[in-house]
N, C-alpha and C. Protein backbone atom coordinates (compact mmCIF):
# COMPACT_ATOMS: atom_id res chain seq x y z
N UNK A 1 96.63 119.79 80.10
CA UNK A 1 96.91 119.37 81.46
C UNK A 1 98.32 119.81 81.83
N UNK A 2 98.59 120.58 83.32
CA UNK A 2 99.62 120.44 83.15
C UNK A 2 100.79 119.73 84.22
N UNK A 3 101.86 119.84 83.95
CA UNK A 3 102.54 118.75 84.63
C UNK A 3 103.28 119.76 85.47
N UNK A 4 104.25 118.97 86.42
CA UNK A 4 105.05 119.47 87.11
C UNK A 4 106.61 118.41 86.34
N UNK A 5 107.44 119.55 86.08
CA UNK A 5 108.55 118.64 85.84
C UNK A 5 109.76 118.68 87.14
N UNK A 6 110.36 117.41 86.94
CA UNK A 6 111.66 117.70 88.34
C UNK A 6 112.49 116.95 87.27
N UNK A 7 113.76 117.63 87.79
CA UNK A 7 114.96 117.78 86.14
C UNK A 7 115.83 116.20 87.48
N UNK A 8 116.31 115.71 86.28
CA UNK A 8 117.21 114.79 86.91
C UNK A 8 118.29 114.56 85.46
N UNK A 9 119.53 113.84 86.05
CA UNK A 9 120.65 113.60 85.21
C UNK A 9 120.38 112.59 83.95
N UNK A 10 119.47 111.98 84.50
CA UNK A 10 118.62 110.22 83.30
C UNK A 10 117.59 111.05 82.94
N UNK A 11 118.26 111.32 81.26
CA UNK A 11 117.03 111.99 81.05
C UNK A 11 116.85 111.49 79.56
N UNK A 12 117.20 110.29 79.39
CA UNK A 12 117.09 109.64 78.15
C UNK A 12 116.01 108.39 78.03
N UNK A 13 114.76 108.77 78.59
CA UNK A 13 113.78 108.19 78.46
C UNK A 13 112.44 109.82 79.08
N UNK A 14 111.23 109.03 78.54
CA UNK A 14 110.36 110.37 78.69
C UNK A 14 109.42 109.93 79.46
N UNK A 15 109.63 110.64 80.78
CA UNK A 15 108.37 109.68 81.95
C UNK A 15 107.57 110.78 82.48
N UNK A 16 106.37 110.07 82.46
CA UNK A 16 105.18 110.69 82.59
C UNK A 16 104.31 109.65 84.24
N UNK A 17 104.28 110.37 85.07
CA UNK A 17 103.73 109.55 86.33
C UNK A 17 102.25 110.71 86.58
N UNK A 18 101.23 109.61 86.53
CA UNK A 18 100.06 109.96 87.18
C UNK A 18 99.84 109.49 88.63
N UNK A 19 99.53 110.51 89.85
CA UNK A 19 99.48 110.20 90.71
C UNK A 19 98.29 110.78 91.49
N UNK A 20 98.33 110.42 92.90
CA UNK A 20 97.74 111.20 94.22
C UNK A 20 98.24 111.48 95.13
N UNK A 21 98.09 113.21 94.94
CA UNK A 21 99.13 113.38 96.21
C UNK A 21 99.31 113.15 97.75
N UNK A 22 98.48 112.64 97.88
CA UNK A 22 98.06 111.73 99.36
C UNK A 22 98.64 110.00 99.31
N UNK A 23 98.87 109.63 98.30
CA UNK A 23 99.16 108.16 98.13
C UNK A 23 100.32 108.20 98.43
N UNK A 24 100.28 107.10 99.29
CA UNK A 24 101.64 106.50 99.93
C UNK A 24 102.58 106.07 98.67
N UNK A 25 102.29 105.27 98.05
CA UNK A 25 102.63 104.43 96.84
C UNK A 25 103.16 105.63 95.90
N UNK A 26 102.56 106.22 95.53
CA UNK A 26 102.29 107.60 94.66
C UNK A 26 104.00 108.46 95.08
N UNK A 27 103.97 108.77 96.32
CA UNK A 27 104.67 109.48 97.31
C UNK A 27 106.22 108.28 97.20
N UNK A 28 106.35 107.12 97.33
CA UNK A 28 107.50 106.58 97.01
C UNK A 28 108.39 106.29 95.69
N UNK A 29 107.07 106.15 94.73
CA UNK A 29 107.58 106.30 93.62
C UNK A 29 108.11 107.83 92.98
N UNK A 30 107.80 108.75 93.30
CA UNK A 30 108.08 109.91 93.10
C UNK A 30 109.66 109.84 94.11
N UNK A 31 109.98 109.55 95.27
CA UNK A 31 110.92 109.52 95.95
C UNK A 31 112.00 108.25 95.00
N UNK A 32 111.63 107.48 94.58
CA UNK A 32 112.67 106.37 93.92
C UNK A 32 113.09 107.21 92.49
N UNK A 33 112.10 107.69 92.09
CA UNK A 33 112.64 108.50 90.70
C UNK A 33 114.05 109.74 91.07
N UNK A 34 113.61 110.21 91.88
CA UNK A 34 114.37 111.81 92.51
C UNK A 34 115.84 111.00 92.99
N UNK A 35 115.70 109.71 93.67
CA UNK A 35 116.39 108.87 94.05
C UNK A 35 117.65 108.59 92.98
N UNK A 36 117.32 108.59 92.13
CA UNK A 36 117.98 107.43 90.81
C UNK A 36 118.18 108.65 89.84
N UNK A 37 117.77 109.90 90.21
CA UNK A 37 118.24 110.88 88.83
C UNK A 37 117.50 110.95 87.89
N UNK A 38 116.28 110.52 88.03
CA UNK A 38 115.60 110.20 86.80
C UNK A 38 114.64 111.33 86.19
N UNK A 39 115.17 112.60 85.40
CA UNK A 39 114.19 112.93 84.80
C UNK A 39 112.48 112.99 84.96
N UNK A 40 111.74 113.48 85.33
CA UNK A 40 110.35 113.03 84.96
C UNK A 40 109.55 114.04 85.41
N UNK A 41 108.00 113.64 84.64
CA UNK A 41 106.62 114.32 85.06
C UNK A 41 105.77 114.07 85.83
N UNK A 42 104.77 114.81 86.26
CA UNK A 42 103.79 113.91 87.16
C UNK A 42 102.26 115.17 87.01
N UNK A 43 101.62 114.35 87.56
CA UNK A 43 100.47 115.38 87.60
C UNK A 43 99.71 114.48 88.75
N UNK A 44 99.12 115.29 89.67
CA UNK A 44 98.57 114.61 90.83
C UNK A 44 97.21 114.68 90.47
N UNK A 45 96.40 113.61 90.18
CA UNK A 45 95.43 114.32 89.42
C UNK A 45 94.53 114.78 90.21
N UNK A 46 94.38 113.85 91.77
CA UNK A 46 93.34 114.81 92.68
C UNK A 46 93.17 116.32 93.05
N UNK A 47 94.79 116.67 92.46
CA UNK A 47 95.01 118.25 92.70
C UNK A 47 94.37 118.84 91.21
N UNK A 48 93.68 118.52 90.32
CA UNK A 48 93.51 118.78 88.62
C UNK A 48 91.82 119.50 88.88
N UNK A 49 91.31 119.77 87.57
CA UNK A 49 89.75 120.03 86.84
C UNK A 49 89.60 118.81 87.31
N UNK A 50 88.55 118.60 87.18
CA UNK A 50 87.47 117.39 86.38
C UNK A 50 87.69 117.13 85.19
N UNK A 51 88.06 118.12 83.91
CA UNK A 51 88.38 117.68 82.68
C UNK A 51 89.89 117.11 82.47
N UNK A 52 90.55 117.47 83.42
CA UNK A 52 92.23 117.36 83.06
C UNK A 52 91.56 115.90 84.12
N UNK A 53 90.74 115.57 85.00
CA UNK A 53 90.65 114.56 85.43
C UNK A 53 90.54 113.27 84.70
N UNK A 54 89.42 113.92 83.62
CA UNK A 54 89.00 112.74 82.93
C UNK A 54 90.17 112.59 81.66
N UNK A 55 90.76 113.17 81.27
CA UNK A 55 92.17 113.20 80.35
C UNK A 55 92.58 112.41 80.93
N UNK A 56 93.26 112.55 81.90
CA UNK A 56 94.56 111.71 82.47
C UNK A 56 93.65 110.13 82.83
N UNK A 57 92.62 109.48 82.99
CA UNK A 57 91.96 108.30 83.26
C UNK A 57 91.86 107.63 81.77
N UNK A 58 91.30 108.68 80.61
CA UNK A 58 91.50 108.73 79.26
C UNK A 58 92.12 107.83 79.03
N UNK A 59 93.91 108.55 79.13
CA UNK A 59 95.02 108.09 78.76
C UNK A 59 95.71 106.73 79.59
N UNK A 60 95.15 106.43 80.77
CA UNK A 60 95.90 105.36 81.31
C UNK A 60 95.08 104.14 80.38
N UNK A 61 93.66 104.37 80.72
CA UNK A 61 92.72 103.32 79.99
C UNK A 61 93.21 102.75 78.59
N UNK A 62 93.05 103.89 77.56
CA UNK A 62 93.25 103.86 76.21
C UNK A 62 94.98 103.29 75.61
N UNK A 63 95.92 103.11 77.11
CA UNK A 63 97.24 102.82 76.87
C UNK A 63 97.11 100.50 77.86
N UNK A 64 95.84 100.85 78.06
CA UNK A 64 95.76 99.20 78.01
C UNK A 64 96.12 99.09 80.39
N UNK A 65 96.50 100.82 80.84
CA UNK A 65 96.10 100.41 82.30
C UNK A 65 95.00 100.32 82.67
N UNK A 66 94.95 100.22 84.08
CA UNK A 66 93.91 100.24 84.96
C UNK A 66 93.93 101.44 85.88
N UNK A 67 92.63 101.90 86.17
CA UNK A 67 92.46 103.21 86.93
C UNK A 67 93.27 102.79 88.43
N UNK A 68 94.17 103.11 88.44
CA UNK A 68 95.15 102.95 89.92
C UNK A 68 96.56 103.32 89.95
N UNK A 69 96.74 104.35 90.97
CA UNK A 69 98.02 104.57 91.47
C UNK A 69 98.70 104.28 92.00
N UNK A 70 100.31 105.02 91.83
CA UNK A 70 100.80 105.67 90.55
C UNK A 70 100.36 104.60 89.20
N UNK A 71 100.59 105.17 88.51
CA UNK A 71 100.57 105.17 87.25
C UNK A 71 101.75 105.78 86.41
N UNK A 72 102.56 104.73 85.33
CA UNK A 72 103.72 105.68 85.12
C UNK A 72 103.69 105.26 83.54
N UNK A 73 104.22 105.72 83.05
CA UNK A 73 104.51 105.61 81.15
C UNK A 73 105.84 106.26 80.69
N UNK A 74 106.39 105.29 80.32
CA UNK A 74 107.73 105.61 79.64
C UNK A 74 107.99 105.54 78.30
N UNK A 75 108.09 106.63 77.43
CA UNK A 75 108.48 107.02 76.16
C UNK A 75 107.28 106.45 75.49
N UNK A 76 106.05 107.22 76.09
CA UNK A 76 104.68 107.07 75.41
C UNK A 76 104.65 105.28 75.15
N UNK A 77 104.69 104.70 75.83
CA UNK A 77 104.89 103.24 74.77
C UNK A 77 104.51 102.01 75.93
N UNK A 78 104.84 102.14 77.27
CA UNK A 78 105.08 101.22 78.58
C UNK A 78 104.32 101.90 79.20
N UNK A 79 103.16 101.44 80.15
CA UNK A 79 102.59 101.83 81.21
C UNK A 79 102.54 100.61 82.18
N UNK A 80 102.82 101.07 83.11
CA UNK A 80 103.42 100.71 84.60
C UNK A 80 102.29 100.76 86.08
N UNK A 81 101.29 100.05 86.12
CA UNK A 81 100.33 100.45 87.61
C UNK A 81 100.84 100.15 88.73
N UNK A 82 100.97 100.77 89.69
CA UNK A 82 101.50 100.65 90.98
C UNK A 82 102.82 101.07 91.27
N UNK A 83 102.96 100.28 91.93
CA UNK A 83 104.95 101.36 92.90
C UNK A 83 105.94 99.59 92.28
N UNK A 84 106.10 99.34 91.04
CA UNK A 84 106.98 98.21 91.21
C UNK A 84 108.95 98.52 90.50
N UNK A 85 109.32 98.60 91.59
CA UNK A 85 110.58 99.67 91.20
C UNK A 85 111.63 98.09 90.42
N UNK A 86 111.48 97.35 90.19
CA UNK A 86 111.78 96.54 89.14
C UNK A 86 111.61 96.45 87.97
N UNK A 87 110.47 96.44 87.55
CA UNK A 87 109.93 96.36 86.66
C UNK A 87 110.49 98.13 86.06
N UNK A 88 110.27 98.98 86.75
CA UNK A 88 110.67 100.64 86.53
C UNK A 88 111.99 100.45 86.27
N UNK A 89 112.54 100.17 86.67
CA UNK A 89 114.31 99.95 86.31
C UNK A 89 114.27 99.46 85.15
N UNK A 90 113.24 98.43 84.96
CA UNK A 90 113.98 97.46 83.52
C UNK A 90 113.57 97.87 82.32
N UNK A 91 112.79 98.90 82.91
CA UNK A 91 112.09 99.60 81.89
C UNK A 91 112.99 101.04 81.25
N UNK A 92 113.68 101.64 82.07
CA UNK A 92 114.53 102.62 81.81
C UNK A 92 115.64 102.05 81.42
N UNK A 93 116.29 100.55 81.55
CA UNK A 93 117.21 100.16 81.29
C UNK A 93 117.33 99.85 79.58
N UNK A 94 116.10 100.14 79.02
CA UNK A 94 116.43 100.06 77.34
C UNK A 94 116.69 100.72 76.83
């Protein structure tokens, strides 16, 4: 699958955001990251295969989310559903 990376100065955590590129939610969290310097990936998956589709649903499931965007995971370990830029902070803050 592949990603799109956007380079930021915080790059001491490893973030991975599943999104849609039509989602509002999707679309702010990508703007709060770029916002804050933050390093990260994304893959829109409505823009993907069908197989890189079912990968990326795979991986939210099998990490204990729920099918809904964004979707974010930090240093393989934290997964994150929705736009909650608190919880995203406190999460980069370790």
């Amino acid at each position: 699958m592949k990603t799109i990376k956007v380079p930021g100065k915080n790059n001491k955590h490893k973030v991975l955001l599943y999104a849609i590129s039509t989602c509002a939610w999707c679309k702010r969290e990508k703007s709060f990251l770029r916002e804050n310097n933050i390093e990260f990936e994304y893959v829109d998956i409505d823009l993907c295969s069908s197989e890189d589709r079912e990968k990326a649903r795979k991986d939210i499931i099998d990490r204990g989310g729920r099918l809904s965007y964004p979707a974010i995971i930090i240093d393989n370990k934290k997964i994150i559903n929705g736009f909650h830029e608190d919880r995203i902070k406190e999460a980069l803050e370790d």
